[in-house]
N, C-alpha and C. Protein backbone atom coordinates (compact mmCIF):
# COMPACT_ATOMS: atom_id res chain seq x y z
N UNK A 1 -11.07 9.62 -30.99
CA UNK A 1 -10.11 10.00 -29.98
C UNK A 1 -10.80 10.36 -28.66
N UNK A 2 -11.97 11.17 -28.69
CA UNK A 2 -12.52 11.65 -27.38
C UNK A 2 -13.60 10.09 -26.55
N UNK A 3 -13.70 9.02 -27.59
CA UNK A 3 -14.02 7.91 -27.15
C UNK A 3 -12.75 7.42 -26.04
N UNK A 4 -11.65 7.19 -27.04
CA UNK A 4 -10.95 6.48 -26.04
C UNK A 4 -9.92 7.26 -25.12
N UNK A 5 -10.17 8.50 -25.04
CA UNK A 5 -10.05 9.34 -23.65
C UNK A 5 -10.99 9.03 -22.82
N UNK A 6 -12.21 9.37 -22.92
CA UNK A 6 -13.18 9.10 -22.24
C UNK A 6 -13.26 7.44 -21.46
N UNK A 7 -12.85 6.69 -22.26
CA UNK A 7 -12.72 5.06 -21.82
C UNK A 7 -11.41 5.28 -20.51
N UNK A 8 -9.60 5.77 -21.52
CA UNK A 8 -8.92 5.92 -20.43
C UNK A 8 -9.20 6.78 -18.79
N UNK A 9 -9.74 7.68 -19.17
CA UNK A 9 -10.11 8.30 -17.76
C UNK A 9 -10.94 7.60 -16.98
N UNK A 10 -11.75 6.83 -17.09
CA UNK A 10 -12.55 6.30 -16.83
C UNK A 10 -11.80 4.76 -15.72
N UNK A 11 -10.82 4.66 -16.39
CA UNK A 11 -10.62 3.03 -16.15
C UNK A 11 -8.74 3.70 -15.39
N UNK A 12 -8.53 5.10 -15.52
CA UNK A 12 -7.60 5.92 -14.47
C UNK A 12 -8.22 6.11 -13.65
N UNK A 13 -9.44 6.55 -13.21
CA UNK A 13 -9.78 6.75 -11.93
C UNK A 13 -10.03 5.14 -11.09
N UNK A 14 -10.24 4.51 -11.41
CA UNK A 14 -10.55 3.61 -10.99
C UNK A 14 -8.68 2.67 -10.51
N UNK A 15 -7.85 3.02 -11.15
CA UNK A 15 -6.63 2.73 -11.12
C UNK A 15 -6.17 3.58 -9.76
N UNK A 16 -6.54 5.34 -10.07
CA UNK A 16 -6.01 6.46 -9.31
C UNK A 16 -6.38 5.80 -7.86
N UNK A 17 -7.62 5.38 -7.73
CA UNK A 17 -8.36 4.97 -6.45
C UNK A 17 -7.61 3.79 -6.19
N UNK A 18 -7.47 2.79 -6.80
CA UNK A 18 -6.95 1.33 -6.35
C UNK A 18 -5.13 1.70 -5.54
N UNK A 19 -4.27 2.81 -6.43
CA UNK A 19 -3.00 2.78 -6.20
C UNK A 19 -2.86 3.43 -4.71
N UNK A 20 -4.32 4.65 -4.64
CA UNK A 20 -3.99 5.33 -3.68
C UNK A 20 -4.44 4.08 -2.06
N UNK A 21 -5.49 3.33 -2.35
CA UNK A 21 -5.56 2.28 -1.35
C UNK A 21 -4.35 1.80 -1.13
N UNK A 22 -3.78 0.89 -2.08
CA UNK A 22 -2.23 0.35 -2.23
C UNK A 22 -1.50 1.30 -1.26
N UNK A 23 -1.47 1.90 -1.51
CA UNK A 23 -0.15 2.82 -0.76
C UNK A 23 -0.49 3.37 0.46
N UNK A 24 -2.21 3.40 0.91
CA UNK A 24 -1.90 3.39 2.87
C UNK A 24 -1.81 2.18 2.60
N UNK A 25 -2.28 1.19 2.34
CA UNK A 25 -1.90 -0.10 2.51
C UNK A 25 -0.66 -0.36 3.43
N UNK A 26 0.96 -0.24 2.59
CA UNK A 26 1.90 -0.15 2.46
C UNK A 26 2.08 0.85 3.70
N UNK A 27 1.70 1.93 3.60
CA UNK A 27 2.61 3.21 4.66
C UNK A 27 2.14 2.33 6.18
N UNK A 28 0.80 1.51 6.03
CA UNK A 28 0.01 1.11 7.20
C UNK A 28 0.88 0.14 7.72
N UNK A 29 1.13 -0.77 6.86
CA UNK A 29 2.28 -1.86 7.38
C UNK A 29 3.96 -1.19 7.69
N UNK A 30 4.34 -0.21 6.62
CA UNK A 30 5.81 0.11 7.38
C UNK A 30 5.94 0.32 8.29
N UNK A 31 4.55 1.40 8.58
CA UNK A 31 4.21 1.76 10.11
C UNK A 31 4.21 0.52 11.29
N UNK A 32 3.48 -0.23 11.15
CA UNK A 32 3.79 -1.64 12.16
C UNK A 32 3.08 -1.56 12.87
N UNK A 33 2.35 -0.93 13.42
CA UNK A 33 1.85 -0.60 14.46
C UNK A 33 0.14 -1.22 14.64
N UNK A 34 -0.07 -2.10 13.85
CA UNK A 34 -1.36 -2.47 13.73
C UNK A 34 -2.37 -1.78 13.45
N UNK A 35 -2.86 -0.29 12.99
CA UNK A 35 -3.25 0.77 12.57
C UNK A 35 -3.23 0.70 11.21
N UNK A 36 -4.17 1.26 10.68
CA UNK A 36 -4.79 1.44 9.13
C UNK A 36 -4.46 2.97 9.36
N UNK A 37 -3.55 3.47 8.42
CA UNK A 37 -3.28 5.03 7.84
C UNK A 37 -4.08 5.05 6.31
N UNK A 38 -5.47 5.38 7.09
CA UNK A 38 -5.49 5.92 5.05
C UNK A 38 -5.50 7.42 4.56
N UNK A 39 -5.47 7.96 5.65
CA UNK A 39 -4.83 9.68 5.14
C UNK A 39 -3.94 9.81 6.05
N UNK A 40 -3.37 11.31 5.97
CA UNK A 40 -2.57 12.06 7.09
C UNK A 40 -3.05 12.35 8.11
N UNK A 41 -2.90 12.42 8.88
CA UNK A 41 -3.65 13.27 10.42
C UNK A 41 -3.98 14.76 9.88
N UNK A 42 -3.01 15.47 9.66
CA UNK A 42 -3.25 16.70 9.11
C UNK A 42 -4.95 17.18 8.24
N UNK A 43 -5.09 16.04 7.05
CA UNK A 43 -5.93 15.69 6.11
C UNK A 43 -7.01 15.83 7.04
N UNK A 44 -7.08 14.65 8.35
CA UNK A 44 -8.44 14.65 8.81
C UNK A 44 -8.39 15.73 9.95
N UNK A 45 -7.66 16.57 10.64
CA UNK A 45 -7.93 17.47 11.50
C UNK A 45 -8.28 18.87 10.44
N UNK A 46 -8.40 18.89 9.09
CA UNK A 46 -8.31 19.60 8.28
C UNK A 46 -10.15 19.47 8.14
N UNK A 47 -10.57 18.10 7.99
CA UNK A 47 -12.07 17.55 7.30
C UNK A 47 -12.81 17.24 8.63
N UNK A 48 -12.43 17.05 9.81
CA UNK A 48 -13.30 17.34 10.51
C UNK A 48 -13.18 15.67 11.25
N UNK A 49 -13.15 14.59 10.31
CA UNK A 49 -13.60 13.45 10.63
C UNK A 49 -12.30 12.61 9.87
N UNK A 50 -12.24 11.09 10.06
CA UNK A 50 -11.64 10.33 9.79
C UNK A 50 -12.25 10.20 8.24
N UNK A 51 -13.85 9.47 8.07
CA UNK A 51 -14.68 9.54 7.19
C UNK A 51 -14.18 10.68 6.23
N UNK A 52 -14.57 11.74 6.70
CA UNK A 52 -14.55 12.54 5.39
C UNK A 52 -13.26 12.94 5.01
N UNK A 53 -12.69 12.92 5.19
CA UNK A 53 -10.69 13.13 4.64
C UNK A 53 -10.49 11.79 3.88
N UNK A 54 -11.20 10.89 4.70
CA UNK A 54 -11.13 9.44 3.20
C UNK A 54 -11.80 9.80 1.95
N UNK A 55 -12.82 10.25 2.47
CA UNK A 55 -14.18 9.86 1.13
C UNK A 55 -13.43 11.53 0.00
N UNK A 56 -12.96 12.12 1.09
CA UNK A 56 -12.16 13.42 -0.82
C UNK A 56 -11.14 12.87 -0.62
N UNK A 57 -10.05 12.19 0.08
CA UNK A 57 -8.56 11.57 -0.89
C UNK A 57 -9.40 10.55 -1.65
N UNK A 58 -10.56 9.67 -1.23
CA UNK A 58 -11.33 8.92 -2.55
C UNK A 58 -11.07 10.20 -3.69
N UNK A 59 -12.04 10.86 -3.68
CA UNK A 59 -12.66 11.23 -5.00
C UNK A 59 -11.25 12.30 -5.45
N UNK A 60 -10.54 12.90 -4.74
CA UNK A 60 -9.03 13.45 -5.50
C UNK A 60 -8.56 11.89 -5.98
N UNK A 61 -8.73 11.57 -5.59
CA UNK A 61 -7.59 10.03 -6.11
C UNK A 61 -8.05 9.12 -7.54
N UNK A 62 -9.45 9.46 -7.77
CA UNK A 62 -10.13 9.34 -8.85
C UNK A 62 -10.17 9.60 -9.48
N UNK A 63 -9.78 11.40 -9.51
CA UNK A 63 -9.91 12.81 -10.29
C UNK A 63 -8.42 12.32 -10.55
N UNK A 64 -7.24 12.02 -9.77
CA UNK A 64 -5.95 11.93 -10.22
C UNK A 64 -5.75 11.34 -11.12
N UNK A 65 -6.57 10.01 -11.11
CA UNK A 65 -6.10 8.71 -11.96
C UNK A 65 -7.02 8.98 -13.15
N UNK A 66 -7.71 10.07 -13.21
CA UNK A 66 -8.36 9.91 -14.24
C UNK A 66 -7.36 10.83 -15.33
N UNK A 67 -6.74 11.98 -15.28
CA UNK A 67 -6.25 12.84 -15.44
C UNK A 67 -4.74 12.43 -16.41
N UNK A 68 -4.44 11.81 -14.94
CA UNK A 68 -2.95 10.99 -15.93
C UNK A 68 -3.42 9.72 -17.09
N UNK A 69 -4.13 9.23 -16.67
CA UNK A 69 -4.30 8.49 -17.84
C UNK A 69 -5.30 8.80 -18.94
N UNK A 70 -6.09 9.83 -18.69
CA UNK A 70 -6.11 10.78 -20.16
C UNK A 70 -5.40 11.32 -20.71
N UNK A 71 -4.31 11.86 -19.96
CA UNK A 71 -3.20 13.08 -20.50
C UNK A 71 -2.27 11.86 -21.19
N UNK A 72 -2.48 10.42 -21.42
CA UNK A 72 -1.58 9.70 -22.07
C UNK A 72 -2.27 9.97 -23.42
N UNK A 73 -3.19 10.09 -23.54
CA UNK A 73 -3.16 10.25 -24.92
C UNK A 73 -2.37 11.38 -26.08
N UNK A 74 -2.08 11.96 -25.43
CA UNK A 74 -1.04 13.29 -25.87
C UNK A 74 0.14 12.18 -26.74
N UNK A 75 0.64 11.13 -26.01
CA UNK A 75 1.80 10.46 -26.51
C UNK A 75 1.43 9.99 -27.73
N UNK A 76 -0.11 9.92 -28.45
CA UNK A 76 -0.65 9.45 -29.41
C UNK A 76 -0.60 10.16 -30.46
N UNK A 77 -0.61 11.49 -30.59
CA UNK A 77 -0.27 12.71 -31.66
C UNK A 77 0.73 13.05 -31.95
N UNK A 78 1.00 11.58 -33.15
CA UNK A 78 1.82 11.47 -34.51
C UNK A 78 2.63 13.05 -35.00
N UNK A 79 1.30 14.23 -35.23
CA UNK A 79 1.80 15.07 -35.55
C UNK A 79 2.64 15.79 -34.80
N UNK A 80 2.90 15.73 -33.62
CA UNK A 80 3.42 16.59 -32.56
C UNK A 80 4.96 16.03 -32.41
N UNK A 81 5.65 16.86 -32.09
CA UNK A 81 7.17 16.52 -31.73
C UNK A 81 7.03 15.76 -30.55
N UNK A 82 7.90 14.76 -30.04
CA UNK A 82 8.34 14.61 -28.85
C UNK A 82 8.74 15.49 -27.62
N UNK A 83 9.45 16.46 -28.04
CA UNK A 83 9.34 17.38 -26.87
C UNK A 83 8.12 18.23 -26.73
N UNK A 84 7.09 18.40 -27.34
CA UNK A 84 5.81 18.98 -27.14
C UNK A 84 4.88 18.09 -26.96
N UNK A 85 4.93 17.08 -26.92
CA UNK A 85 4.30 16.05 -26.03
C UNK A 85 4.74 15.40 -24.77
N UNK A 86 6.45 15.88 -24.88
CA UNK A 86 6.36 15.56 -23.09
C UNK A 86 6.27 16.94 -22.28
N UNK A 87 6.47 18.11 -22.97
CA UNK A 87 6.15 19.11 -22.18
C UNK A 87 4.61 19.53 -21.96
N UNK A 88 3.86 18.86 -22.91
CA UNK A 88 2.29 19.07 -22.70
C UNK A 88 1.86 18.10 -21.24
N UNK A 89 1.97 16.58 -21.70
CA UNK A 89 1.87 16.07 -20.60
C UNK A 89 2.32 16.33 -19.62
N UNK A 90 3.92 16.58 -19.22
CA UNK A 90 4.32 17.76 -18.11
C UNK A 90 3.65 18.13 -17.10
N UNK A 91 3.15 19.24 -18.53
CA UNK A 91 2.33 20.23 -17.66
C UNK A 91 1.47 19.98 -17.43
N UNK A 92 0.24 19.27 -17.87
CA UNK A 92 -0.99 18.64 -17.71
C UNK A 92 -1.00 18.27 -16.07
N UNK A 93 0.26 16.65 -16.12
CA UNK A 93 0.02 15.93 -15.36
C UNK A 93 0.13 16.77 -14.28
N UNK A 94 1.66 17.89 -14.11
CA UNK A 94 2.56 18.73 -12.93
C UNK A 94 1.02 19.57 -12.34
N UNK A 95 0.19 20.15 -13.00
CA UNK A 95 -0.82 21.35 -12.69
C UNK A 95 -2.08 20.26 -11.74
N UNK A 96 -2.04 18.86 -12.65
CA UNK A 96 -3.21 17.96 -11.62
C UNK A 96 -2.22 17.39 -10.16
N UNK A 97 -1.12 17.16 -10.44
CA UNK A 97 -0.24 16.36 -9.26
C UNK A 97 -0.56 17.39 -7.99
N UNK A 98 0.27 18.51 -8.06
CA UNK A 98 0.07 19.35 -7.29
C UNK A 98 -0.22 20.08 -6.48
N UNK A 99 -1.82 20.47 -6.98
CA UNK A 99 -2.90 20.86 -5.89
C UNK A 99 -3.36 19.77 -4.85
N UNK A 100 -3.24 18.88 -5.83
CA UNK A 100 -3.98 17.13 -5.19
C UNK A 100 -3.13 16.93 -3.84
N UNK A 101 -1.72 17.25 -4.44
CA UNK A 101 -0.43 16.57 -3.32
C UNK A 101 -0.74 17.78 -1.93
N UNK A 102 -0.78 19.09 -2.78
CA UNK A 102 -0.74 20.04 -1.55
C UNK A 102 -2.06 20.30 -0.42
N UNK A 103 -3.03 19.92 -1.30
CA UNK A 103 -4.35 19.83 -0.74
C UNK A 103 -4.16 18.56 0.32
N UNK A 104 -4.02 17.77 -0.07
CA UNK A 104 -4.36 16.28 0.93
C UNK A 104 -3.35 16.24 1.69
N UNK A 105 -2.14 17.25 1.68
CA UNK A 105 -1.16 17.12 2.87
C UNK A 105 -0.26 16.41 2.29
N UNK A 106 0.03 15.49 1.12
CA UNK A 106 0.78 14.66 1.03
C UNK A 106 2.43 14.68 0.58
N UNK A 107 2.67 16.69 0.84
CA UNK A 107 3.61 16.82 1.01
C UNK A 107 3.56 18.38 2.31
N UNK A 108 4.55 18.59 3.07
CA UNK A 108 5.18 19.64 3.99
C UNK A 108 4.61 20.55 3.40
N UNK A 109 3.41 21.31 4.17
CA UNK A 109 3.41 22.74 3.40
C UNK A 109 4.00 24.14 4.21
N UNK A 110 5.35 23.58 3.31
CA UNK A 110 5.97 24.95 3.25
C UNK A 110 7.06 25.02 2.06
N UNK A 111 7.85 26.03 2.53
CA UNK A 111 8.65 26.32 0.68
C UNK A 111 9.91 24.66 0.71
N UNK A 112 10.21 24.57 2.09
CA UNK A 112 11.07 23.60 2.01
C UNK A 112 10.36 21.99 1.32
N UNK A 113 9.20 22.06 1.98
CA UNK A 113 8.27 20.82 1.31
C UNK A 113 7.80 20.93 0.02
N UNK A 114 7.57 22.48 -0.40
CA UNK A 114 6.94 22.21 -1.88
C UNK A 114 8.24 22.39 -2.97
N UNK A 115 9.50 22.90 -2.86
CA UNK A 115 10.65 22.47 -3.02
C UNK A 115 10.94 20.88 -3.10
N UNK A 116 10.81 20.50 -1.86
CA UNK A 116 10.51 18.96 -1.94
C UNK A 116 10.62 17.92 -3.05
N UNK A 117 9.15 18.92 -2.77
CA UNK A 117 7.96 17.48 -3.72
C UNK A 117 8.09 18.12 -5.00
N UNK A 118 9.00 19.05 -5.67
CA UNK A 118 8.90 19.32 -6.87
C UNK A 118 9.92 18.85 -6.98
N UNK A 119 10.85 18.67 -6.40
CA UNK A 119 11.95 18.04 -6.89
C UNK A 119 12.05 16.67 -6.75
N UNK A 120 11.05 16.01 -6.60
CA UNK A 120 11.13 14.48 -6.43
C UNK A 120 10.26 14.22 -7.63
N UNK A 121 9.17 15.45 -7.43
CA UNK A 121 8.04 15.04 -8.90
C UNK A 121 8.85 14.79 -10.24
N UNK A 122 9.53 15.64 -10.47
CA UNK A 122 10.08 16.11 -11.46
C UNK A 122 11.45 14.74 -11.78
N UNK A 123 11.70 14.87 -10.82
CA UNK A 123 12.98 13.68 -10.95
C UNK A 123 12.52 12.16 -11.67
N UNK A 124 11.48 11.85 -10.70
CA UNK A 124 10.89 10.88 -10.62
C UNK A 124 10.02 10.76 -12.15
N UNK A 125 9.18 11.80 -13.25
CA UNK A 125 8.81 12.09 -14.10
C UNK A 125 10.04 11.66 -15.00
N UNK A 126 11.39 12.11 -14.57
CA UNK A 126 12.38 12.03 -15.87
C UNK A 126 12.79 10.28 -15.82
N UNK A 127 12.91 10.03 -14.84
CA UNK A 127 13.65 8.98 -14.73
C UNK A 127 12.27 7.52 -15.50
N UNK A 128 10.97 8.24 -15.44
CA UNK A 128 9.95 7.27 -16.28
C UNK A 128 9.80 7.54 -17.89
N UNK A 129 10.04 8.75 -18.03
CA UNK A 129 10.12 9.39 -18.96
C UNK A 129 11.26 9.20 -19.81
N UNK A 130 12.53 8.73 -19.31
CA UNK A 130 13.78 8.55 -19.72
C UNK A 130 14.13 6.59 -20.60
N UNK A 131 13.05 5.86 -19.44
CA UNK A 131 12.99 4.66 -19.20
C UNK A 131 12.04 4.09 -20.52
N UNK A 132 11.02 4.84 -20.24
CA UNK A 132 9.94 4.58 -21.21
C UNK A 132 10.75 5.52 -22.79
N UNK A 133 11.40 5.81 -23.18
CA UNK A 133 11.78 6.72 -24.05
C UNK A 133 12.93 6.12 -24.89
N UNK A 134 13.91 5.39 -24.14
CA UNK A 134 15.49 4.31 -24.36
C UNK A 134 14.45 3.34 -24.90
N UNK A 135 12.83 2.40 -24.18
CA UNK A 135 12.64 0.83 -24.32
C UNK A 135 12.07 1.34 -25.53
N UNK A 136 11.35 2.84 -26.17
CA UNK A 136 10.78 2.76 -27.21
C UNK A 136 12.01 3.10 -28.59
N UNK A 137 12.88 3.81 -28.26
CA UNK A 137 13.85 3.50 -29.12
C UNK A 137 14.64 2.47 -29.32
N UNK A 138 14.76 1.37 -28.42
CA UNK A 138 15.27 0.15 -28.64
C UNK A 138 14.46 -0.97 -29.47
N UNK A 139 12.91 -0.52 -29.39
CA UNK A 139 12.32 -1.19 -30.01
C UNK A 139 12.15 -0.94 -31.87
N UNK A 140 12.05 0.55 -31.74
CA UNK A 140 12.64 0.69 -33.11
C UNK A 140 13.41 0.60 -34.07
N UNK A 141 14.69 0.35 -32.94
CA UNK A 141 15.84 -0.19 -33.76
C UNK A 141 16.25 -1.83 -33.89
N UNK A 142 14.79 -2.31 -33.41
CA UNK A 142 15.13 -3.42 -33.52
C UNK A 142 14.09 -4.00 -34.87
N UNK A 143 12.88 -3.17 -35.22
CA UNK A 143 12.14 -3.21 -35.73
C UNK A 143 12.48 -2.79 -37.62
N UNK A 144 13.75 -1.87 -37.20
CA UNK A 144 14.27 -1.15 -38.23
C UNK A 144 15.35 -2.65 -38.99
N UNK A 145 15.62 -3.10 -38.13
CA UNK A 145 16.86 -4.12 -38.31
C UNK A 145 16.03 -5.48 -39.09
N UNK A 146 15.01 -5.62 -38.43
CA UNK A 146 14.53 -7.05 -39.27
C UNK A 146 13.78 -6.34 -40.78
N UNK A 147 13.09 -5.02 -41.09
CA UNK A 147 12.82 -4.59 -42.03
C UNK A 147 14.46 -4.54 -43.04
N UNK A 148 15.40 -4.08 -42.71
CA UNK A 148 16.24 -4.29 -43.44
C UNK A 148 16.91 -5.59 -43.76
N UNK A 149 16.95 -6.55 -42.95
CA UNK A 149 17.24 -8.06 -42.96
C UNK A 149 16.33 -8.30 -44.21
N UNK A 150 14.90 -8.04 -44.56
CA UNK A 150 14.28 -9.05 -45.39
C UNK A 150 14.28 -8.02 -46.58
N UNK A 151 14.97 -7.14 -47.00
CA UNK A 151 14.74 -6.77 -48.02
C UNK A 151 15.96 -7.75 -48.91
């Protein structure tokens, strides 16, 4: 098990880093403006430099992706209820999202912004959580159906 944590984190950070490129990517083009956004302004009047507000949303974005896709292994322990594996991961993922989001600016810091972003985190958590949860019970009951067909 601590092998293939160690593998997932490994191959999350490397994900964490690729999604977080992806997405100035994206904010760079909605923007239009011919300009590369790869942090906030905030971020780099915070770090001093353009450079260094990249190079830690790099390495937070590494630390992110490594995090969530270790904390998938939680979904792997058979012995554990379902609701103590999504409230572990939860909390896991909610305690790494967080600091990361509030640190790098990537939400309003204030009560109205961290209000916000908890209520989008959280939403946004159920609605994957909800999605991924219906396709794995649909698959069971479909799995359940051909085991009873061939008896």
């Amino acid at each position: 098990m601590k092998k293939k944590a160690i593998i997932r984190c490994s191959v999350g950070a490397l994900l964490g880093l690729a999604i977080s490129t992806i997405i100035a990517i994206a904010i760079s083009l909605f923007v239009g403006d011919g300009n590369f956004y790869a942090v906030t302004p905030n971020l780099v009047a915070d770090w001093g430099t353009e450079l260094n507000a990249v190079l830690l949303q790099s390495i937070c974005s590494l630390l992110y992706g490594a995090a969530w896709a270790g904390a998938s292994i939680i979904w792997e322990l058979e012995r554990w209820s379902i609701l103590r594996q999504t409230v572990t991961h939860l909390i896991i993922c909610s305690l790494c999202t967080f600091p990361i989001a509030y640190f790098l600016h990537w939400m309003d810091r204030s009560i109205f912004g961290v209000f916000s972003y908890l209520g989008i985190f959280f939403a946004v958590y159920f609605i994957i959580w909800a999605s991924q949860y219906l396709v794995t019970k649909r698959r069971i009951q479909q799995i359940n159906r051909k085991v009873q067909n061939n008896e």
